[in-house]
PDB file of N, CA and C in Angstrom:
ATOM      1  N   UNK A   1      -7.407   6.576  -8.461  1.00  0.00           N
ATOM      2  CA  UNK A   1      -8.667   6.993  -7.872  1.00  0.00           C
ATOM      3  C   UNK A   1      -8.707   8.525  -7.802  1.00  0.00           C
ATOM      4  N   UNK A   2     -10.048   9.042  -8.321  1.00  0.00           N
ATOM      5  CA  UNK A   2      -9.691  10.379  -8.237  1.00  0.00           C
ATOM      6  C   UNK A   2     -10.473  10.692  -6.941  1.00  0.00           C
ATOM      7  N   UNK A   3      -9.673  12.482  -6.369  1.00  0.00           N
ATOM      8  CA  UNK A   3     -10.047  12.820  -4.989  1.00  0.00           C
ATOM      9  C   UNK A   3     -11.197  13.622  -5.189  1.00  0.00           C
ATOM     10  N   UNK A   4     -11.825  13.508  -4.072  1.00  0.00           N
ATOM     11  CA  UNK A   4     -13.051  14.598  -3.988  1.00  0.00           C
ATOM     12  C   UNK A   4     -12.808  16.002  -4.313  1.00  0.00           C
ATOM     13  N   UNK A   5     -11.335  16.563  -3.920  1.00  0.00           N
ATOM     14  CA  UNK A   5     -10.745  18.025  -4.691  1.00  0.00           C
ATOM     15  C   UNK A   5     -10.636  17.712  -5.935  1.00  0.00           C
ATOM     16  N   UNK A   6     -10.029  16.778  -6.626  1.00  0.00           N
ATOM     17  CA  UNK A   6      -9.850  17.117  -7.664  1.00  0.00           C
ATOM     18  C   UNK A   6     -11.079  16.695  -9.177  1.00  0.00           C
ATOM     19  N   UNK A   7     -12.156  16.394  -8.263  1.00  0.00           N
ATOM     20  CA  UNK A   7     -13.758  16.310  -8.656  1.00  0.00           C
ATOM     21  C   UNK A   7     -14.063  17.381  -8.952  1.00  0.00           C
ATOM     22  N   UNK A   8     -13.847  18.408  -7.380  1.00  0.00           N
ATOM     23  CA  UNK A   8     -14.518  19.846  -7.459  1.00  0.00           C
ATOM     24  C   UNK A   8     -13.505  20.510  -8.463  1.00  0.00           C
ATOM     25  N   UNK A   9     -12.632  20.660  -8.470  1.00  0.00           N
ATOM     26  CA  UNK A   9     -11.561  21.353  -9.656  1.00  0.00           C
ATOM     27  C   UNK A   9     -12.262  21.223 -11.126  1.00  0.00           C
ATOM     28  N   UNK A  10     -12.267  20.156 -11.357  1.00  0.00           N
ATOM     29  CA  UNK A  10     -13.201  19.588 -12.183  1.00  0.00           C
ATOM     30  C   UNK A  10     -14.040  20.567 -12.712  1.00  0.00           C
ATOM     31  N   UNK A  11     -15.431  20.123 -11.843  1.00  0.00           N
ATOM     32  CA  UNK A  11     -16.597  21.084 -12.273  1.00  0.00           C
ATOM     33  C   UNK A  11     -16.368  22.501 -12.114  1.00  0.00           C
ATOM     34  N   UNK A  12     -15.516  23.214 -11.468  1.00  0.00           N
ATOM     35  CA  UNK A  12     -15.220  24.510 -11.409  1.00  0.00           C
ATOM     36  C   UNK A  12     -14.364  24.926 -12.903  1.00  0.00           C
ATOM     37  N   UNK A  13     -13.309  24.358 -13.306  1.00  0.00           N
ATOM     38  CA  UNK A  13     -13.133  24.965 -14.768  1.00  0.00           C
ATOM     39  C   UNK A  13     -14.145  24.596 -15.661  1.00  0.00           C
ATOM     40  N   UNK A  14     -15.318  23.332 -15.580  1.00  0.00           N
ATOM     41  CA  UNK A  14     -16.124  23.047 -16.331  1.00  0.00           C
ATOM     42  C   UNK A  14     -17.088  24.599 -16.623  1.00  0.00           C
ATOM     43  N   UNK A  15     -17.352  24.774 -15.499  1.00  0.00           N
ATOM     44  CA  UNK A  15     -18.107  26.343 -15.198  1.00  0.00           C
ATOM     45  C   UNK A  15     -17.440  27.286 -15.357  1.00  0.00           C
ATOM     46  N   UNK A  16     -16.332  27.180 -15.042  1.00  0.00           N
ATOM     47  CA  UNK A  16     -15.472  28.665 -15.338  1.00  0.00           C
ATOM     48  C   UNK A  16     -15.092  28.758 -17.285  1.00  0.00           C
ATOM     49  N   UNK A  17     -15.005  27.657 -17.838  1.00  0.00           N
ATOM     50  CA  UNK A  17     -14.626  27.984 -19.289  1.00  0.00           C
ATOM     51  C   UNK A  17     -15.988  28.381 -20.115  1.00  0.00           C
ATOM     52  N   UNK A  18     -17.174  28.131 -19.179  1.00  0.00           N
ATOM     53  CA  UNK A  18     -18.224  28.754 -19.943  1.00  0.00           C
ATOM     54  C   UNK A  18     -18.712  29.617 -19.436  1.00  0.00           C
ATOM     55  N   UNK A  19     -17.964  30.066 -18.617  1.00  0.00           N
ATOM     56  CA  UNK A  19     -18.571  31.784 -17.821  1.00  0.00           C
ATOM     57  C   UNK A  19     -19.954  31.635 -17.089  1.00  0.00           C
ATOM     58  N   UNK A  20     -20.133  30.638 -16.469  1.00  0.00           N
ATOM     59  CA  UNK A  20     -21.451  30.307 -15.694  1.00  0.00           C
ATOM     60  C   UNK A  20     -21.152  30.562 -14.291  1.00  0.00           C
ATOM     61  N   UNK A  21     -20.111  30.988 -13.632  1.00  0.00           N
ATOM     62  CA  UNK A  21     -20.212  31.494 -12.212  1.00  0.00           C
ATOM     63  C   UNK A  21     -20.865  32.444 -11.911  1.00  0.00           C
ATOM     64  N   UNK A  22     -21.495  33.564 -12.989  1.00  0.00           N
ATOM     65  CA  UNK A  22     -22.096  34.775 -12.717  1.00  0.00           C
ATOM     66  C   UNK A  22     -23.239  34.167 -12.429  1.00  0.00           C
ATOM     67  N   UNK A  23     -23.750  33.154 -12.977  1.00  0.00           N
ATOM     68  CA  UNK A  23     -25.302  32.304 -12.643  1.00  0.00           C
ATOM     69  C   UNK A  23     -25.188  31.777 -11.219  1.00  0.00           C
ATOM     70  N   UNK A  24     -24.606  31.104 -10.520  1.00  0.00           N
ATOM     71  CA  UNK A  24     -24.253  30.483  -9.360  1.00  0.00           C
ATOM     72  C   UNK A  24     -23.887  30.895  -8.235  1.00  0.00           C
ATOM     73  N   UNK A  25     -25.280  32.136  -8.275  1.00  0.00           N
ATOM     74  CA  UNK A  25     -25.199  32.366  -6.691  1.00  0.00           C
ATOM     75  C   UNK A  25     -25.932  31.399  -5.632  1.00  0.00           C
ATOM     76  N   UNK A  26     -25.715  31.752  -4.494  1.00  0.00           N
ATOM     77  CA  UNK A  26     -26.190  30.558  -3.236  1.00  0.00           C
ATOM     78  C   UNK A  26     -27.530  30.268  -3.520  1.00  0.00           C
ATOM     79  N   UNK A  27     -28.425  31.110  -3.887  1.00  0.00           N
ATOM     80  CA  UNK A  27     -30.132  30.772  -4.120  1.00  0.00           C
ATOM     81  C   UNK A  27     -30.247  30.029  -5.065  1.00  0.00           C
ATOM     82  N   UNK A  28     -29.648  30.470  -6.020  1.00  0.00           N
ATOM     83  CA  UNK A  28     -30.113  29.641  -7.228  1.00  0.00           C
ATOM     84  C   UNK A  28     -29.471  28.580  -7.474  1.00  0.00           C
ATOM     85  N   UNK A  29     -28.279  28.248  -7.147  1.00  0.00           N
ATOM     86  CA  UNK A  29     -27.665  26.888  -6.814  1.00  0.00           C
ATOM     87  C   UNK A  29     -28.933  26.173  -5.591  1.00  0.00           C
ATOM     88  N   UNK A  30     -29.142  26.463  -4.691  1.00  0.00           N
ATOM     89  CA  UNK A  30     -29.995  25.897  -3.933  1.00  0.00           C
ATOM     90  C   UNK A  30     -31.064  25.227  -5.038  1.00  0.00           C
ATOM     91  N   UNK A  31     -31.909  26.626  -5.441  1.00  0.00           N
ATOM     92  CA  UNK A  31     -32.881  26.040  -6.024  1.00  0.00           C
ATOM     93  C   UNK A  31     -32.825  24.986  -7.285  1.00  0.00           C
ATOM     94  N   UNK A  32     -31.394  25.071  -7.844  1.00  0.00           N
ATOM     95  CA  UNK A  32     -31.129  24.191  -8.530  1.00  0.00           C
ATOM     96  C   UNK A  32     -31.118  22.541  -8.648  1.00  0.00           C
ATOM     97  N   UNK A  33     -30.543  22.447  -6.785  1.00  0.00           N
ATOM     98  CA  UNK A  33     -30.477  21.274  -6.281  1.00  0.00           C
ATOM     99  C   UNK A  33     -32.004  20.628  -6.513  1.00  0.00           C
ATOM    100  N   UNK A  34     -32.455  21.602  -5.633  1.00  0.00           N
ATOM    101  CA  UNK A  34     -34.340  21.567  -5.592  1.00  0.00           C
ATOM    102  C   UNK A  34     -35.015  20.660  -6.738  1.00  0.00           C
ATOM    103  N   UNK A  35     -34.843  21.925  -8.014  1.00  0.00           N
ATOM    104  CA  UNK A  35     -34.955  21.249  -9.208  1.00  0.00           C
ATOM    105  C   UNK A  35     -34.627  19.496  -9.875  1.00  0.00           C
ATOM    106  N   UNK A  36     -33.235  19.528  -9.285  1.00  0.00           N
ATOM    107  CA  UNK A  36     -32.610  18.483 -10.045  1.00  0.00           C
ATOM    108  C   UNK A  36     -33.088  16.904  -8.784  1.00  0.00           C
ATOM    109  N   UNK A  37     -33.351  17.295  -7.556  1.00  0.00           N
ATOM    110  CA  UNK A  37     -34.107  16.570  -6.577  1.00  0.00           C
ATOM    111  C   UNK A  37     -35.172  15.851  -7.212  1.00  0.00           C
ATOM    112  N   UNK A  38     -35.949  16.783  -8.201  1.00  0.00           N
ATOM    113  CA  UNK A  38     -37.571  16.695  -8.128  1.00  0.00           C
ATOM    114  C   UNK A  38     -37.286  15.565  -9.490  1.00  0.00           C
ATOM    115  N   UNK A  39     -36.186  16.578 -10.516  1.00  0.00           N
ATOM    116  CA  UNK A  39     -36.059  15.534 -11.728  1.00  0.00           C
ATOM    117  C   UNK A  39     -35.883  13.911 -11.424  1.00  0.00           C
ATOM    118  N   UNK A  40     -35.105  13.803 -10.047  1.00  0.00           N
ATOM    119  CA  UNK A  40     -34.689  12.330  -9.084  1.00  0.00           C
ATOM    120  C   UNK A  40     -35.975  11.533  -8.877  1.00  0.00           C
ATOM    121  N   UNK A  41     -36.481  12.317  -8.318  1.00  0.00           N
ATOM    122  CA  UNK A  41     -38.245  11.710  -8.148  1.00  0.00           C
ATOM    123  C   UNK A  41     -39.149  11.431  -8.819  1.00  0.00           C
ATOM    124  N   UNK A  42     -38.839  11.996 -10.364  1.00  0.00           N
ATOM    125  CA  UNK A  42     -39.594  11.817 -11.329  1.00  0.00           C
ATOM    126  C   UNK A  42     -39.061  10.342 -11.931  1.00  0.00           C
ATOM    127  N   UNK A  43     -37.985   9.939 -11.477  1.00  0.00           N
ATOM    128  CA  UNK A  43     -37.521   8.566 -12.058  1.00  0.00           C
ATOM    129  C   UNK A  43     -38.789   7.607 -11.171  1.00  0.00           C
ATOM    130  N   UNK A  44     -38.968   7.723 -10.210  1.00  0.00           N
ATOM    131  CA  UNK A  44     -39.272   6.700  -9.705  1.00  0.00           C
ATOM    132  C   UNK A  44     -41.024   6.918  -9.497  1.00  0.00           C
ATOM    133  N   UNK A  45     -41.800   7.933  -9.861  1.00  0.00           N
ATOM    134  CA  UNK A  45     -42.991   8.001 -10.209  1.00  0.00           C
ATOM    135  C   UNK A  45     -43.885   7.021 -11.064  1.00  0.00           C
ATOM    136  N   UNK A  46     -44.645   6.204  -9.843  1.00  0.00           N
ATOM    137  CA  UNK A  46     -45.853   5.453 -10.335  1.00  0.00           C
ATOM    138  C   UNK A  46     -44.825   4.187 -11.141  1.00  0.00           C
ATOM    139  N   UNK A  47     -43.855   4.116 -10.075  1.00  0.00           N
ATOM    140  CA  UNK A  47     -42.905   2.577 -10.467  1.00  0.00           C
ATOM    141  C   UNK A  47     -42.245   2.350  -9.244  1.00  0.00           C
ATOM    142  N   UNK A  48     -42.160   0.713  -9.727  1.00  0.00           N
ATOM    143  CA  UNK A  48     -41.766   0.042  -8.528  1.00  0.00           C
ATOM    144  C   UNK A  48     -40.111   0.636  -8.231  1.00  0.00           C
ATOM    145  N   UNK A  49     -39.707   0.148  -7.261  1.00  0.00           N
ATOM    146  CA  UNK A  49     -38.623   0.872  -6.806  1.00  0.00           C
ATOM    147  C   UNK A  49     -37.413   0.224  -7.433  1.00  0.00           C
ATOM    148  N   UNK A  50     -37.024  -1.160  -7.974  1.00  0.00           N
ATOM    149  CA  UNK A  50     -36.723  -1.824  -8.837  1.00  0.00           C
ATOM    150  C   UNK A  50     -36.472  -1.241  -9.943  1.00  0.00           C
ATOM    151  N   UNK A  51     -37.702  -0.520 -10.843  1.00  0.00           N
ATOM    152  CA  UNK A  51     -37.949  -0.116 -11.976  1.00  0.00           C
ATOM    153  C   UNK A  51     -37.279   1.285 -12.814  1.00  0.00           C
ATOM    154  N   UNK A  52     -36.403   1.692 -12.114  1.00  0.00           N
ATOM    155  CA  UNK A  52     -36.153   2.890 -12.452  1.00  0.00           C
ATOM    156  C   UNK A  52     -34.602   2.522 -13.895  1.00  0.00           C
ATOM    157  N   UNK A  53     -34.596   3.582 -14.115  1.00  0.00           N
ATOM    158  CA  UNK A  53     -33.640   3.763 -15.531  1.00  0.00           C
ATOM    159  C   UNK A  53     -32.682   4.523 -15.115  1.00  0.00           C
ATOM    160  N   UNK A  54     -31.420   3.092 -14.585  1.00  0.00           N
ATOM    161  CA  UNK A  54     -30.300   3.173 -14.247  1.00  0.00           C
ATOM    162  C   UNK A  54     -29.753   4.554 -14.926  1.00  0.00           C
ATOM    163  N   UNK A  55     -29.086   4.346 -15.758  1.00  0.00           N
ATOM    164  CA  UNK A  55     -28.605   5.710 -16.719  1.00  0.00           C
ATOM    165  C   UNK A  55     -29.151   7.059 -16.144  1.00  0.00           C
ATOM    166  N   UNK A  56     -30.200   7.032 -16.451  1.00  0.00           N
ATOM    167  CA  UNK A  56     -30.787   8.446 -15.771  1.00  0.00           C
ATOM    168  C   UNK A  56     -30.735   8.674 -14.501  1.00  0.00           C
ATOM    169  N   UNK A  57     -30.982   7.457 -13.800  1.00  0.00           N
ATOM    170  CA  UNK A  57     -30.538   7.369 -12.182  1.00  0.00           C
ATOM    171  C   UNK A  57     -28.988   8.332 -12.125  1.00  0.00           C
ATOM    172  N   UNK A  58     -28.108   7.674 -12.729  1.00  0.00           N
ATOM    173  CA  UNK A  58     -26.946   8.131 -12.420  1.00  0.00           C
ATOM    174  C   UNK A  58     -26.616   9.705 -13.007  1.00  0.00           C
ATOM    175  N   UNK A  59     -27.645  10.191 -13.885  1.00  0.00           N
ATOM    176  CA  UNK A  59     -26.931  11.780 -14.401  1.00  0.00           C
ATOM    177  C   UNK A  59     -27.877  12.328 -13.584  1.00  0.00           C
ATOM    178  N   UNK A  60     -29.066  12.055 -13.018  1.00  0.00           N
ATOM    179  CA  UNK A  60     -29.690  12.920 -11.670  1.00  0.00           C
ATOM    180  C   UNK A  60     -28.605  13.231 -10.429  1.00  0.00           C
ATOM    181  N   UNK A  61     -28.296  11.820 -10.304  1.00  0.00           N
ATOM    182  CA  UNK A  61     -27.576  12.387  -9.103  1.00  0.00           C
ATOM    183  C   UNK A  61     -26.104  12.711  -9.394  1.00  0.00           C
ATOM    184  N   UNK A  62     -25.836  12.795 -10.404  1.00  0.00           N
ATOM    185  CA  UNK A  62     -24.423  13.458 -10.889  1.00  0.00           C
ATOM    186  C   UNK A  62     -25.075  14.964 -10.321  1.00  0.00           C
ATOM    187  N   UNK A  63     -26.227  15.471 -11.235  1.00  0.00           N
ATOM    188  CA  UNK A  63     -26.493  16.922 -11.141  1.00  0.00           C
ATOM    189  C   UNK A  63     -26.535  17.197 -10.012  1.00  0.00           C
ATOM    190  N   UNK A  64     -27.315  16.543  -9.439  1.00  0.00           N
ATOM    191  CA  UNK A  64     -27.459  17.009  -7.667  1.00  0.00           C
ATOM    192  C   UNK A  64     -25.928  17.244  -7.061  1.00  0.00           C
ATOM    193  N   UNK A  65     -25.540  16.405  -7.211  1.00  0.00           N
ATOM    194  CA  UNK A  65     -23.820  16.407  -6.610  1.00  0.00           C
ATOM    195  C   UNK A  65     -23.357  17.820  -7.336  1.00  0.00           C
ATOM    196  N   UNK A  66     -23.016  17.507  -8.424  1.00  0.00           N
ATOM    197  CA  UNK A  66     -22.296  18.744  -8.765  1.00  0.00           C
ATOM    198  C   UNK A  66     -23.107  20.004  -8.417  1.00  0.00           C
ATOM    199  N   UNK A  67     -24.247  20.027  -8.466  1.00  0.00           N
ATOM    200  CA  UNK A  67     -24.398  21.623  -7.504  1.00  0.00           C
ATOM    201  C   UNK A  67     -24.389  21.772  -6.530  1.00  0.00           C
ATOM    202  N   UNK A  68     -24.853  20.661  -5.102  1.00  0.00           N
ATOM    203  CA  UNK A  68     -24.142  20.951  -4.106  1.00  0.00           C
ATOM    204  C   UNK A  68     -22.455  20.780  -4.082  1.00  0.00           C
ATOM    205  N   UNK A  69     -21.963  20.605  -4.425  1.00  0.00           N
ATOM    206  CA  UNK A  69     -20.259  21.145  -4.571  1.00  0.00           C
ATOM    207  C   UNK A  69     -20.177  22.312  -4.985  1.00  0.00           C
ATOM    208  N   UNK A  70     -20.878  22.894  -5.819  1.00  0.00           N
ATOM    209  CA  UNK A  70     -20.970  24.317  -6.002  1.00  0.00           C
ATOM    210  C   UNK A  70     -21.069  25.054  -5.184  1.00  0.00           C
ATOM    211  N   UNK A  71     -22.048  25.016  -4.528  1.00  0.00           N
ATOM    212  CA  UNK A  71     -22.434  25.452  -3.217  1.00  0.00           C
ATOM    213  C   UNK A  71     -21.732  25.356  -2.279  1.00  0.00           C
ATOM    214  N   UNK A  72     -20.929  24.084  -2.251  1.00  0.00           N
ATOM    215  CA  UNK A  72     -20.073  24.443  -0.856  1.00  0.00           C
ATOM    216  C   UNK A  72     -19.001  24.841  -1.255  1.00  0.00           C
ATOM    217  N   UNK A  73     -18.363  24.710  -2.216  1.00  0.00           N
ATOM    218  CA  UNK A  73     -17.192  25.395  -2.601  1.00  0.00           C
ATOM    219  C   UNK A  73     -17.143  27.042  -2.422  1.00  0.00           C
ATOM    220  N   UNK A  74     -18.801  27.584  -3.006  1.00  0.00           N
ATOM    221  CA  UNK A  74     -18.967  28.988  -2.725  1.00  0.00           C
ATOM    222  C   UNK A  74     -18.787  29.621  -1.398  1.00  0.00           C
ATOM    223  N   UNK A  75     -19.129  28.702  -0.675  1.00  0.00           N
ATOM    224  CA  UNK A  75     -19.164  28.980   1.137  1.00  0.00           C
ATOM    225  C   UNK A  75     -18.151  28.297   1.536  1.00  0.00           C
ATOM    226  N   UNK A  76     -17.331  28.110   1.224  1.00  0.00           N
ATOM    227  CA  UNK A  76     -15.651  27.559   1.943  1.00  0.00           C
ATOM    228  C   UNK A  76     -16.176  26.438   2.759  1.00  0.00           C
ATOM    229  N   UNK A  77     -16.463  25.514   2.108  1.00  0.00           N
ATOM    230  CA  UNK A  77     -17.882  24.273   3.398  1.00  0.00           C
ATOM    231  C   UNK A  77     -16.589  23.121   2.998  1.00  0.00           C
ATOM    232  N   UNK A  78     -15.637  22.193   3.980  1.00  0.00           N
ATOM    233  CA  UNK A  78     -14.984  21.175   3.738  1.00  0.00           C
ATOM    234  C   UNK A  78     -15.751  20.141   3.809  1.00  0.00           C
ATOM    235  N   UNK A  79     -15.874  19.236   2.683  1.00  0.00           N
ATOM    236  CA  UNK A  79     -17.377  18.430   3.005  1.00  0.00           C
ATOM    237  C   UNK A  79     -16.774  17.422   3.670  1.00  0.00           C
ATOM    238  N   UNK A  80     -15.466  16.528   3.584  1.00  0.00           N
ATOM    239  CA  UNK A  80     -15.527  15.295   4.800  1.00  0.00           C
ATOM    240  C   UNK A  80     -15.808  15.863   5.471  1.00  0.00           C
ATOM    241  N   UNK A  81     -15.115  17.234   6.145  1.00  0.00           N
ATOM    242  CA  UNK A  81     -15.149  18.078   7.861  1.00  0.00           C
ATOM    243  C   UNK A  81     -16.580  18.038   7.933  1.00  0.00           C
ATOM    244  N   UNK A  82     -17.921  18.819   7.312  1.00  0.00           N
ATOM    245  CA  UNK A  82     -19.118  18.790   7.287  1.00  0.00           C
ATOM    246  C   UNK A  82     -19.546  17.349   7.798  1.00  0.00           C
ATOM    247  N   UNK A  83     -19.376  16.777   6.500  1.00  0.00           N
ATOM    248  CA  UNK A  83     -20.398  15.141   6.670  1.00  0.00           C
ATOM    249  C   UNK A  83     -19.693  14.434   8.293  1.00  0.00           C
ATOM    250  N   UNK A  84     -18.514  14.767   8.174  1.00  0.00           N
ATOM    251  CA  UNK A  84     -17.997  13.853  10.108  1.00  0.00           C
ATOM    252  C   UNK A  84     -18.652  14.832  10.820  1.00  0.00           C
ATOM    253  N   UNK A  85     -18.783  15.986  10.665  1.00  0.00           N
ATOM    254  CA  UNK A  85     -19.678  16.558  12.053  1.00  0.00           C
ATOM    255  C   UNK A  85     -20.738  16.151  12.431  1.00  0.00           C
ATOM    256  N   UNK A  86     -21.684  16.422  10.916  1.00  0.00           N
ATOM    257  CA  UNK A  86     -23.202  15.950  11.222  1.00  0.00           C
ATOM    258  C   UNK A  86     -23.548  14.340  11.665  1.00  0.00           C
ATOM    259  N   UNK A  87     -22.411  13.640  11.223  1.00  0.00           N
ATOM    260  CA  UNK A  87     -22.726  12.276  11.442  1.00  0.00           C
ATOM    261  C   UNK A  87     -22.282  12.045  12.787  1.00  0.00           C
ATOM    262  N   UNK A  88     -21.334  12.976  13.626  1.00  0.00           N
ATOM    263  CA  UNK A  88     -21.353  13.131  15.212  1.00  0.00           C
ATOM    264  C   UNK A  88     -22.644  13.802  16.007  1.00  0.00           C
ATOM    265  N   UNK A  89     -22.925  14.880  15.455  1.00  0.00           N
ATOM    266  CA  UNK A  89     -23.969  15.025  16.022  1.00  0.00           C
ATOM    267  C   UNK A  89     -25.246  13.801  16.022  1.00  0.00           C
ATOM    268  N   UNK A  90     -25.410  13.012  14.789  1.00  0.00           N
ATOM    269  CA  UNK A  90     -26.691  12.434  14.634  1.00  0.00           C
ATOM    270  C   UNK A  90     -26.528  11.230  15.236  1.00  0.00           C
ATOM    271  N   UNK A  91     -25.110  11.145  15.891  1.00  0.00           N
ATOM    272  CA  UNK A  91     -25.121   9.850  16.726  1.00  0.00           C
ATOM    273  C   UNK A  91     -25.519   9.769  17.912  1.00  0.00           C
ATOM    274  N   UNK A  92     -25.205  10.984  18.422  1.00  0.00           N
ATOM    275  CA  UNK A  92     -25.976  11.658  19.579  1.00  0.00           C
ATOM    276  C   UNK A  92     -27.353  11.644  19.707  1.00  0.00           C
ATOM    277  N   UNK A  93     -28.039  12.384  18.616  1.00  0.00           N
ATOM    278  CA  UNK A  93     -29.341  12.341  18.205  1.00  0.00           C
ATOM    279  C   UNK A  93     -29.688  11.266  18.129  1.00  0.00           C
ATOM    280  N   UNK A  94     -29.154   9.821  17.643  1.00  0.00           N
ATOM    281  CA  UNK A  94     -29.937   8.476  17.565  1.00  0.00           C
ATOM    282  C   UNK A  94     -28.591   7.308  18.040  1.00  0.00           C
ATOM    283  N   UNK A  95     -28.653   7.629  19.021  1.00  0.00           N
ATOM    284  CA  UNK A  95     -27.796   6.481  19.685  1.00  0.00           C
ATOM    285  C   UNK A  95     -28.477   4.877  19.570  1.00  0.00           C
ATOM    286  N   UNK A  96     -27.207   3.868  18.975  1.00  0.00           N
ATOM    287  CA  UNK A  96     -27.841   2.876  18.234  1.00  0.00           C
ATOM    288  C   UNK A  96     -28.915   2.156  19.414  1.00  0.00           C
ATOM    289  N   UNK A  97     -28.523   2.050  20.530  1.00  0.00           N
ATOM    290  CA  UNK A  97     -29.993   1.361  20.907  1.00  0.00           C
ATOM    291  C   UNK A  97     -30.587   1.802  21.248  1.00  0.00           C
ATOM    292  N   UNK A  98     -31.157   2.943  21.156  1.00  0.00           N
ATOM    293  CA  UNK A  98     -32.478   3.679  20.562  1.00  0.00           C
ATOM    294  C   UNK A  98     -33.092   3.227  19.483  1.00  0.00           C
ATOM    295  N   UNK A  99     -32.076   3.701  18.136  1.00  0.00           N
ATOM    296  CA  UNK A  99     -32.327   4.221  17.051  1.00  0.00           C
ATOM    297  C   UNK A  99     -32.431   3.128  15.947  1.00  0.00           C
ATOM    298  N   UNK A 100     -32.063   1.747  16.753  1.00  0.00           N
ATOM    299  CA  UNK A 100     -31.459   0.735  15.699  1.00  0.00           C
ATOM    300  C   UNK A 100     -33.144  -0.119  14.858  1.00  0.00           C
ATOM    301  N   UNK A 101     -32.881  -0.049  14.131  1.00  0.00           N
ATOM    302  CA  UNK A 101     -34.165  -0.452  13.276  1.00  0.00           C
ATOM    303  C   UNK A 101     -35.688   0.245  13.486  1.00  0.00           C
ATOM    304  N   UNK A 102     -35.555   1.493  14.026  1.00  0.00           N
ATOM    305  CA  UNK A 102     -36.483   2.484  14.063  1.00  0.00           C
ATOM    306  C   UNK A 102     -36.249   3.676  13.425  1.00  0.00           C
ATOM    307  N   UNK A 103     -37.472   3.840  12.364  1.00  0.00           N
ATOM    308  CA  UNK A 103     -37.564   5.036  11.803  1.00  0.00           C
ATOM    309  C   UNK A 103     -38.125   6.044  12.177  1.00  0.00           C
ATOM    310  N   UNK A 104     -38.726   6.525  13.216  1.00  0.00           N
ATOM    311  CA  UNK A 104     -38.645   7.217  14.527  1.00  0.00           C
ATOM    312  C   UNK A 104     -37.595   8.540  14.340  1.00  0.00           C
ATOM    313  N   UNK A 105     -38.806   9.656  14.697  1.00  0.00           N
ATOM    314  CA  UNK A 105     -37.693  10.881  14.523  1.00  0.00           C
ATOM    315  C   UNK A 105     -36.506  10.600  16.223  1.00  0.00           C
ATOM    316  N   UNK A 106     -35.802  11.403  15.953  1.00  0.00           N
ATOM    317  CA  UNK A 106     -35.016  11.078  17.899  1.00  0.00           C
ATOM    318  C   UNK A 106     -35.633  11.616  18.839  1.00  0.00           C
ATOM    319  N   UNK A 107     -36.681  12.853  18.301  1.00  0.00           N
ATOM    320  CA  UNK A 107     -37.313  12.949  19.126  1.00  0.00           C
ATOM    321  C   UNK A 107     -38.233  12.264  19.634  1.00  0.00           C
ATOM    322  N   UNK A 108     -39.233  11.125  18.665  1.00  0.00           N
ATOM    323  CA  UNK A 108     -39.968  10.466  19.222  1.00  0.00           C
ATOM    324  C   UNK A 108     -39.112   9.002  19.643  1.00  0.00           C
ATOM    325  N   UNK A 109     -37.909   8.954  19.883  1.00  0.00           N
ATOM    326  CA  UNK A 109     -37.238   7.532  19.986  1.00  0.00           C
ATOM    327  C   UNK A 109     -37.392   7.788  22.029  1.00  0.00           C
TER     328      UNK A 109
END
């Protein structure tokens, strides 16, 4: 099984043997995500939710992934450490019997 480091290792010599780190500053990695978001959404435009094209499903959100790893790699961001924080905080924010089968911001719960 491979590790989430050795994923990011990965795409970092992928980028580093073609000299694309000079491209990959924080904005434009952002806006990249942005981009590759919208390409996500374009799968599922004016189709049922069923309907989408697996294959492409999966190299959208490859892209998305690999540039946010970019991104956090640029900003020293540990993503389990990240994702367990926010998912502490948002338990707080939507404590399950509040939150349980309501889509309800927490503020309106």
């Amino acid at each position: 099984m491979t590790t989430l480091e050795e994923v990011i290792l990965e795409i970092i010599k992928f980028r580093n043997d073609r000299d694309w780190e000079q491209f990959h500053n924080s904005k434009d990695l952002a806006l990249a995500i942005s981009i590759e978001v919208s390409e996500l959404n374009q799968l599922f435009l004016w189709k049922g939710p069923k309907d989408v094209n697996e294959t492409k499903l999966a190299e959208e959100v490859a892209d998305i992934l690999i540039y946010i790893l970019l991104l956090a790699h640029k900003h020293n961001l540990d993503i389990p450490e990240i994702i367990h924080n926010k998912l502490k905080t948002n338990a707080i924010k939507y404590p399950v019997n509040k939150a349980k089968g309501s889509s309800k911001k927490y503020n309106e719960l």
